[in-house]
Protein backbone atom coordinates (compact mmCIF):
# COMPACT_ATOMS: atom_id res chain seq x y z
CA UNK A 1 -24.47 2.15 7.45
CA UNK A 2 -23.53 2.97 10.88
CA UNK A 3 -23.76 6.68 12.91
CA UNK A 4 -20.28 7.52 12.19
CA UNK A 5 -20.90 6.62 8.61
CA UNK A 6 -24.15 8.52 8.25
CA UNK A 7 -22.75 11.41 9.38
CA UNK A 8 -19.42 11.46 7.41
CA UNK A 9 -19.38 10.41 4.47
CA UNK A 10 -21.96 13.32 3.30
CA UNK A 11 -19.15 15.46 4.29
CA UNK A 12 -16.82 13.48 2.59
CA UNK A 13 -18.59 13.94 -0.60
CA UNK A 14 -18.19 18.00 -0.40
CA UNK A 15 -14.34 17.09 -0.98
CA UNK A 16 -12.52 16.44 -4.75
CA UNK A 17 -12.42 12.43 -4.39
CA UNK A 18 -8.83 12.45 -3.68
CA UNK A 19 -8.83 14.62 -0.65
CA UNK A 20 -11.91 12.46 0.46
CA UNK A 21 -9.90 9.17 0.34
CA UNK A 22 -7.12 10.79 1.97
CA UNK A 23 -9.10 12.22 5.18
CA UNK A 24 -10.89 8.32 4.50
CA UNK A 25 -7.75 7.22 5.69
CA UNK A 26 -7.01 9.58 8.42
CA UNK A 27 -10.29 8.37 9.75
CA UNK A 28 -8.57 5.16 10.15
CA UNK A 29 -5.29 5.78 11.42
CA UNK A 30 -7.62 8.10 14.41
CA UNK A 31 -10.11 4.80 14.41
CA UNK A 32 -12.96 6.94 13.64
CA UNK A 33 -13.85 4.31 10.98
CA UNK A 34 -16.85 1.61 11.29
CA UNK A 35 -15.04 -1.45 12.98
CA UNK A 36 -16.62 -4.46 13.14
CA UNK A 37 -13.82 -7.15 14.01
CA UNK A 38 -14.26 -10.63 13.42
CA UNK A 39 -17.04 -11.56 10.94
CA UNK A 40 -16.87 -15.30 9.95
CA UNK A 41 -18.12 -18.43 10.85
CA UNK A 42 -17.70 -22.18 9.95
CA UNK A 43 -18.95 -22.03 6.50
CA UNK A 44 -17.09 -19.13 6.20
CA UNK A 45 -13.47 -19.94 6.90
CA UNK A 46 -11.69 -20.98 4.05
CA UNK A 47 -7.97 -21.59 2.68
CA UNK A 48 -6.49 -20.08 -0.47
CA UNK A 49 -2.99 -20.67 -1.29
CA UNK A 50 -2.32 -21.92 2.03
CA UNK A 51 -3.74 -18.67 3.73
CA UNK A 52 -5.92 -19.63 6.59
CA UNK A 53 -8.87 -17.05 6.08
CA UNK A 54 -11.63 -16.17 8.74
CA UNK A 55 -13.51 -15.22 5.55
CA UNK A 56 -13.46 -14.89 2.02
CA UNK A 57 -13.48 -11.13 1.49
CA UNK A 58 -10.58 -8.99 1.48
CA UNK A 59 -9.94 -5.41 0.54
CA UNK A 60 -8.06 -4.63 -3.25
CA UNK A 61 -5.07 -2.70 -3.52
CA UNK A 62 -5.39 0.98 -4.02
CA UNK A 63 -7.38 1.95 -0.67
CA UNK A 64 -4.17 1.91 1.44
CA UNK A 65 -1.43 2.71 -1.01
CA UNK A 66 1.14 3.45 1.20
CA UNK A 67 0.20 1.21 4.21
CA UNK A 68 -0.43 3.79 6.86
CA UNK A 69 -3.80 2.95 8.19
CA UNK A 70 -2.70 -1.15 8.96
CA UNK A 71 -4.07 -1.03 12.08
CA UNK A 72 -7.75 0.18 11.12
CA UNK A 73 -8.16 -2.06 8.00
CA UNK A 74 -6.88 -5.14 10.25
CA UNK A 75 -10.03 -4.83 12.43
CA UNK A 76 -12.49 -3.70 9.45
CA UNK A 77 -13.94 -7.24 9.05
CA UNK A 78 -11.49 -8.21 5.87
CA UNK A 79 -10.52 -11.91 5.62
CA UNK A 80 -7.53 -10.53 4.00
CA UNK A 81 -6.42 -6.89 2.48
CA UNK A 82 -3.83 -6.01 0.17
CA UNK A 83 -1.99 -2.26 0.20
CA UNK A 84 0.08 -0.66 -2.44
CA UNK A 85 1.17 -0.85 -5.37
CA UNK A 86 4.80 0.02 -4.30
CA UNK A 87 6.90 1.01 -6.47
CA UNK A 88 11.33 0.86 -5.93
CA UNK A 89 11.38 4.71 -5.48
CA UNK A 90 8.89 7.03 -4.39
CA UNK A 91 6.64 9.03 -7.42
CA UNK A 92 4.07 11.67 -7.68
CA UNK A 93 1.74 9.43 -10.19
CA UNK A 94 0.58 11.50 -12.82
CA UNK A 95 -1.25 14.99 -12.96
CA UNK A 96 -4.25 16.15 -10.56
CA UNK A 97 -7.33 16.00 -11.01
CA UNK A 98 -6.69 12.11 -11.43
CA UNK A 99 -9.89 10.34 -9.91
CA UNK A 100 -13.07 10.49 -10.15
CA UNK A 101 -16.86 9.61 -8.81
CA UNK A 102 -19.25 8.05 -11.06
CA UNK A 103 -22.27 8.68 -9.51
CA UNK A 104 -24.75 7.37 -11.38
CA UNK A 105 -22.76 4.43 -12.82
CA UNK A 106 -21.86 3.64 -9.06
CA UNK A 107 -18.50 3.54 -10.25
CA UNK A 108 -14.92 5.69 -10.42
CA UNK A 109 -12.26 6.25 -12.95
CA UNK A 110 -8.42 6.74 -12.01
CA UNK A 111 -5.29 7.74 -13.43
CA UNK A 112 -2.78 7.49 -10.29
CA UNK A 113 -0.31 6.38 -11.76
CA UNK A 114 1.50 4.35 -9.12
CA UNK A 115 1.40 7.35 -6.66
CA UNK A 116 3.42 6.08 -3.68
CA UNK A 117 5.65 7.04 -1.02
CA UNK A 118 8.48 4.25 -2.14
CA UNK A 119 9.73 0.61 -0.81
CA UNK A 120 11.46 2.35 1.71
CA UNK A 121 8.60 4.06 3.97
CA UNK A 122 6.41 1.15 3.37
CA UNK A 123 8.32 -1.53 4.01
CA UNK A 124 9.02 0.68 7.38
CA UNK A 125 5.16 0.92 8.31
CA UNK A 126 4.66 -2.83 7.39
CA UNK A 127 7.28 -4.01 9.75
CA UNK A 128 5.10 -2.60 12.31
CA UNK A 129 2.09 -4.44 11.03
CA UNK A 130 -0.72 -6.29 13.13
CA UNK A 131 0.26 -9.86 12.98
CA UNK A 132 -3.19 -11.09 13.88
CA UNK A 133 -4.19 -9.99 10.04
CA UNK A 134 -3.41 -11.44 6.40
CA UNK A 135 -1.59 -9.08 4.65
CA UNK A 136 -0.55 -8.28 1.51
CA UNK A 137 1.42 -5.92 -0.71
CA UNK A 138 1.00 -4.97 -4.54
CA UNK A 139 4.18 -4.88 -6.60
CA UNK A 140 4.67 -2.68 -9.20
CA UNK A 141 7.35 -0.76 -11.14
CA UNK A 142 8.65 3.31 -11.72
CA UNK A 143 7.23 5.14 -14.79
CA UNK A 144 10.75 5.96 -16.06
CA UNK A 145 12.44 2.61 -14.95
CA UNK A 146 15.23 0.92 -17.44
CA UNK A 147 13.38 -2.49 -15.91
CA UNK A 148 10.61 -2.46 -15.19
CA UNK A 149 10.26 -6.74 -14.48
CA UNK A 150 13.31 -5.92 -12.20
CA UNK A 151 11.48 -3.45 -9.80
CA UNK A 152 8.98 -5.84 -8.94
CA UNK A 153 11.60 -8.26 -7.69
CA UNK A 154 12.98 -5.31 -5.79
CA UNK A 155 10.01 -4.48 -4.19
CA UNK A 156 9.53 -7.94 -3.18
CA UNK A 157 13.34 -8.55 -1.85
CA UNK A 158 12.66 -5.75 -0.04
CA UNK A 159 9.74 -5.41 1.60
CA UNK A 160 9.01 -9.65 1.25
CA UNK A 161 9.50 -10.40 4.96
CA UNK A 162 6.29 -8.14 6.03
CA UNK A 163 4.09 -10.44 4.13
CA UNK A 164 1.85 -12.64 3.70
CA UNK A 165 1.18 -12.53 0.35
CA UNK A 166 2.78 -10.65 -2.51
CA UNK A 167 0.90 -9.52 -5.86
CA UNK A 168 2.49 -8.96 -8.89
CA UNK A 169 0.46 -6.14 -10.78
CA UNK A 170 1.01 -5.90 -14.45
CA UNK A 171 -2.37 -4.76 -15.42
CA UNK A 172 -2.72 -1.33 -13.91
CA UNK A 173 -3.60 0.91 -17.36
CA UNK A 174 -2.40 3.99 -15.81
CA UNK A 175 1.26 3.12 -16.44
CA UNK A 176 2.41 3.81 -20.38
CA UNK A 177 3.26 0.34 -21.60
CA UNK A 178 2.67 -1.62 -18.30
CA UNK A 179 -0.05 -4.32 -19.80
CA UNK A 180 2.83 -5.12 -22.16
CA UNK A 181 4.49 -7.26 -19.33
CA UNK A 182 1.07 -9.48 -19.94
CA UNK A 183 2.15 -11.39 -22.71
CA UNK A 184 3.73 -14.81 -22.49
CA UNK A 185 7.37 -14.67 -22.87
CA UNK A 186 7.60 -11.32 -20.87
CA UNK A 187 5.52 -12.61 -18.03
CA UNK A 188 6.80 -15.71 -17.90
CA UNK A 189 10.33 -13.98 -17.27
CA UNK A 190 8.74 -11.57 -14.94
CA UNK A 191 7.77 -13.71 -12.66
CA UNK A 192 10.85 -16.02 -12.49
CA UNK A 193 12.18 -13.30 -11.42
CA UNK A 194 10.18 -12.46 -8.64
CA UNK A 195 10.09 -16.38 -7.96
CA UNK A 196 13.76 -16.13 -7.44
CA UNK A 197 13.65 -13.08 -4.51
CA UNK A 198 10.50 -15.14 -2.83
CA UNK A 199 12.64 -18.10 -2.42
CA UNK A 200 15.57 -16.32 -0.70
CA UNK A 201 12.81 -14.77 1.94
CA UNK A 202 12.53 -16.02 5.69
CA UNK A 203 9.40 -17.64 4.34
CA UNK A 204 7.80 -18.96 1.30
CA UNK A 205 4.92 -16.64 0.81
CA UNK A 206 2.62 -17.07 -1.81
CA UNK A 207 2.57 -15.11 -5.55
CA UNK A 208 -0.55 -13.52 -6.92
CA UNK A 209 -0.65 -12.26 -10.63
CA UNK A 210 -3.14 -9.91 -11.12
CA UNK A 211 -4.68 -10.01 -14.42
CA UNK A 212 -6.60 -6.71 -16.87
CA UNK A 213 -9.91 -7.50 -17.40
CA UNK A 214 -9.95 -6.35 -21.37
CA UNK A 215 -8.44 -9.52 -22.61
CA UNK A 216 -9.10 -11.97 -25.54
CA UNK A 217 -9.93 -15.59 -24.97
CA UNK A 218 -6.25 -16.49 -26.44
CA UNK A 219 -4.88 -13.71 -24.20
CA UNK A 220 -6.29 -15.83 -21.41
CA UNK A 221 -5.43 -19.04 -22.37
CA UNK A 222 -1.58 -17.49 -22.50
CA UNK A 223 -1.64 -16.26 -18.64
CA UNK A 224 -2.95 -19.60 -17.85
CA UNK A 225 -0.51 -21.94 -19.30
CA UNK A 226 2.19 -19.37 -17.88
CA UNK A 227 0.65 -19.27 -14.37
CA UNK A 228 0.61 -23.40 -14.16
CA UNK A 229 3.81 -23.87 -15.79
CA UNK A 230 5.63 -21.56 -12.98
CA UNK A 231 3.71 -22.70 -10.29
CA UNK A 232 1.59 -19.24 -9.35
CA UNK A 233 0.15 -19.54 -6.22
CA UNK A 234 -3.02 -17.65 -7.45
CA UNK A 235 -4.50 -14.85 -10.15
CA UNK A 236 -6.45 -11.99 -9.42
CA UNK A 237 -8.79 -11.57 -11.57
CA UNK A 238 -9.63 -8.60 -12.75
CA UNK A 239 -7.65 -4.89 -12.27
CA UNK A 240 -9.76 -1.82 -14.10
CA UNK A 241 -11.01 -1.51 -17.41
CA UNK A 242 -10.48 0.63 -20.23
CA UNK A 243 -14.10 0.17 -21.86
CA UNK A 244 -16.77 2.69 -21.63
CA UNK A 245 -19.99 0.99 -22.39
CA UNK A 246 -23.09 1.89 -21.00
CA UNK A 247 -21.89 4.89 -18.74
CA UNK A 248 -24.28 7.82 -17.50
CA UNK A 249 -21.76 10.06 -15.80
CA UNK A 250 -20.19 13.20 -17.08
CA UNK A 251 -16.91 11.91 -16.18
CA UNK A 252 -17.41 8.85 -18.48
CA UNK A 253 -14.83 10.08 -20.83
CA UNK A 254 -12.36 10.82 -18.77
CA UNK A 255 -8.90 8.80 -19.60
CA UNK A 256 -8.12 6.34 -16.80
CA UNK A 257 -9.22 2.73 -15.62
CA UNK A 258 -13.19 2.07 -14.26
CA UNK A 259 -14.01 0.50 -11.39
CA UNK A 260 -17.27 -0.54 -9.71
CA UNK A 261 -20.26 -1.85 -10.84
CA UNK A 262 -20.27 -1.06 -14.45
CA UNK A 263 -17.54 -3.73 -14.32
CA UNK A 264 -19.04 -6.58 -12.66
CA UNK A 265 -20.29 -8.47 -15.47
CA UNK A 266 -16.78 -8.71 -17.91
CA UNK A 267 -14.59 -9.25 -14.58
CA UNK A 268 -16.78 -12.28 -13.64
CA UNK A 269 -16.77 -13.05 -17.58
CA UNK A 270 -12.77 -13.17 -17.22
CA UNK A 271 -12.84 -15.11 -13.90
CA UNK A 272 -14.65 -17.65 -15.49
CA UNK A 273 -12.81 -18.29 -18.34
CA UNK A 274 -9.81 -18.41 -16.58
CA UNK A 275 -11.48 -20.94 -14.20
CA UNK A 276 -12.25 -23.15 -17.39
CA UNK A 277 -9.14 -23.16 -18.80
CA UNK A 278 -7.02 -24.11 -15.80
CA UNK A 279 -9.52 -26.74 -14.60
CA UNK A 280 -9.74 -25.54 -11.03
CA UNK A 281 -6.48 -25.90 -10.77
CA UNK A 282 -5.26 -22.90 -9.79
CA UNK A 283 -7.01 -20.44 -7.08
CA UNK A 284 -8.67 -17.25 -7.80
CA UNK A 285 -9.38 -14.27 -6.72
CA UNK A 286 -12.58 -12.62 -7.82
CA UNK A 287 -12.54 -8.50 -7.92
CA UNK A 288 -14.68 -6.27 -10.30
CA UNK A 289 -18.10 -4.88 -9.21
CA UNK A 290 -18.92 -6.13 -5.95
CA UNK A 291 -21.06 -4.12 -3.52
CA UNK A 292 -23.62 -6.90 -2.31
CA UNK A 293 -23.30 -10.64 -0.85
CA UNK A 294 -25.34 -11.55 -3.85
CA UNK A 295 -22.45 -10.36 -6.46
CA UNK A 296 -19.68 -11.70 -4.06
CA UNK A 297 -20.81 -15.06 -4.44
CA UNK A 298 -21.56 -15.01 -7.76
CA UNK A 299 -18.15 -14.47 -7.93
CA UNK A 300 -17.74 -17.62 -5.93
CA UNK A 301 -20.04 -19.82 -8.04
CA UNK A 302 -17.98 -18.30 -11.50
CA UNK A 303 -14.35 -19.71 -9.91
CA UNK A 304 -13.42 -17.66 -6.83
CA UNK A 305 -11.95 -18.94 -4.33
CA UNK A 306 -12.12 -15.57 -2.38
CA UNK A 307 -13.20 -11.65 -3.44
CA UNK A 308 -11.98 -8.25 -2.94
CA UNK A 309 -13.72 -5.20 -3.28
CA UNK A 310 -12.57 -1.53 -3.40
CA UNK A 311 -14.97 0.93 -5.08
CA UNK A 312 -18.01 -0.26 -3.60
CA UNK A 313 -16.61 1.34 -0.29
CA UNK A 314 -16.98 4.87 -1.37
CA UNK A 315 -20.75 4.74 -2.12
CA UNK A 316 -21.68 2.02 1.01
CA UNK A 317 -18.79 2.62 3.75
CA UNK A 318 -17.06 0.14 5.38
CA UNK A 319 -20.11 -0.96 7.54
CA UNK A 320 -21.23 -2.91 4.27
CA UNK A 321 -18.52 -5.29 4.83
CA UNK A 322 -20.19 -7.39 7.71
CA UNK A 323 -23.49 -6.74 6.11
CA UNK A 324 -21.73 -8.52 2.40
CA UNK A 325 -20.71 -11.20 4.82
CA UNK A 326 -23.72 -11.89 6.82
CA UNK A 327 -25.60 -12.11 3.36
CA UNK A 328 -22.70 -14.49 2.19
CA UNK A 329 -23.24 -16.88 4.46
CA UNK A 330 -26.30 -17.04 4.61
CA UNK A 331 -26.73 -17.45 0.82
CA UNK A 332 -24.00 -20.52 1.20
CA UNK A 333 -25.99 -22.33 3.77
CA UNK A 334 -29.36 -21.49 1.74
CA UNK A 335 -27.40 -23.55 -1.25
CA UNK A 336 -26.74 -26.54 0.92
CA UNK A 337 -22.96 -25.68 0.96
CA UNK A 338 -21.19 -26.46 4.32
CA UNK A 339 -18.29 -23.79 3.53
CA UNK A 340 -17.36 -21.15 1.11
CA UNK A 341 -14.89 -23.84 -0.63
CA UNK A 342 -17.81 -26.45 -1.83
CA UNK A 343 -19.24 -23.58 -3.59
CA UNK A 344 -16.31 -22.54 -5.88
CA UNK A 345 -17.23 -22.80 -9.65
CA UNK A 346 -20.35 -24.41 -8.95
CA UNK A 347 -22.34 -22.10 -11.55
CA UNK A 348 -19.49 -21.72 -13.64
CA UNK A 349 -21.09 -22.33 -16.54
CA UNK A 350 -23.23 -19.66 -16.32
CA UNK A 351 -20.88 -17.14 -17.11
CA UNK A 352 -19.05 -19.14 -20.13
């Protein structure tokens, strides 16, 4: 953890957690944030669905939800990061107090809600985006919207031509009803749809699902076959979770998805199986848990073809970003591996 870091983020901690991750932020848009640059390295540049990466981690959605601090992520050390979700019209999200630290679990809950200033403003910010960055936006859809499968094509149509990647996010638990659009025959029309708006954009920019981590085996198996029959260009794999196990914290009951470590173990669980049943055939995205370079290539070895983090950040700053990669590499070249790619589902097995 650097100086600025040190002295910060105790102060940041005085704060509710929302109106610490807001003045987090701030710290970025004023570039009072840790900035490392460029962190990568032969056996660390990698391609996932045809995205030239410097390095395999990037940054969830949910940090930046309304893409204001671009600039400041772009030079945080990411490989890639992803902002949003954005919905077709602005909304509050639901009721304060809405997240919360897990201390002792190293982890948060959060009810947002799809808080978010609207397709409109952020499409406006990401026009103005660094192009030397891979960048991403999460889709997602209004609380009180007739369609709901339709907004995410309408986020997409308009906001597409910003991006490098789009994700389309049907596992959030925050929304009533919103894991619904995970079974077959509604996904599978879902993303047609969104299919449809990416092939009328300047470019043909890849499609991420991202996938809820409290899933049966059959549940799985159903993404899967809809994910290869459409042609996705890659899962994410996993959003929060709803279970409870294990906790410590006094917030542990509170109603919401959990993030950070406690998760770790049933998002790599998920990755894996979905890694098994496609047969390496389709590229994913590891997220759920990770704080160290051991955990982020774990990920790796279970199916991932690259990792985000989110949570992590709020307990280790963004200074542990070049230390996760540093350790990555190093752990790749300790396995013999001459880049990130050779590694992917190596230890698969493991996690079966």
């Amino acid at each position: 953890m650097n100086f600025l870091e040190r002295l910060g983020m105790p102060l940041l901690y005085r704060f509710d957690p929302e109106t610490a991750h807001g003045l987090a932020i701030k710290s970025l848009q004023l570039g009072l944030a840790a900035s490392p640059g460029l962190v990568t390295s032969p056996r660390m540049r990698t391609t996932v669905a045809g995205l030239d990466l410097t390095n395999p981690l990037g940054l969830a959605a949910g940090f930046d939800k309304n893409a204001e601090a671009l600039l400041g992520l772009s030079r945080a050390g990411f490989g890639f990061f992803e902002v949003g979700a954005a919905t077709p019209r602005a909304q509050p999200g639901n009721p304060k107090p809405r997240l919360f630290r897990l201390t002792e679990d190293q982890a948060a809950i959060n009810r947002f809600g799809f808080n978010n200033q609207g397709m409109e403003a952020i499409a406006a910010r990401l026009a103005k985006r660094p192009r030397d960055a891979v960048l991403g936006l999460n889709l997602g859809a209004n609380k009180d919207s007739d369609d709901r499968a339709a907004d995410f094509a309408k986020v997409l149509a308009h906001c597409g031509n910003h991006l490098d990647f789009a994700t389309v996010n049907v596992s959030s638990p925050n929304t009533e009803k919103l894991r619904d659009l995970q079974g077959k025959e509604a996904l599978s029309a879902l993303l047609s749809g969104v299919l449809e708006v990416r092939d009328t954009l300047n470019r043909k920019i890849p499609i991420f699902l991202k996938i809820a981590p409290d899933l049966t085996e059959a549940e799985i198996e159903a993404i899967a076959e809809v994910a290869l029959e459409l042609k996705i260009d890659a899962v994410i794999a996993t959003n929060t979770t709803l279970d409870r196990a294990g906790l410590q914290s006094q917030h542990r009951d509170e109603m919401g998805g959990l993030s950070g470590a406690p998760l770790f173990e049933k998002s790599t669980r998920v990755l894996a199986r979905l890694s098994y049943v496609t047969e390496g055939k389709l590229p994913l995205i590891g997220v759920g848990g990770v704080s160290n370079a051991e955990q982020a290539y774990a990920k790796i070895c279970a199916g991932a073809s690259a990792v985000q983090l989110y949570t992590a950040l709020v307990y280790g700053g963004l200074s542990m970003v070049q230390d996760i990669l540093v350790g990555l590499d190093r752990l790749i070249e300790q396995d013999g591996f001459a880049n990130v790619s050779e590694a992917v589902g190596t230890k698969r097995s493991d996690w079966l």
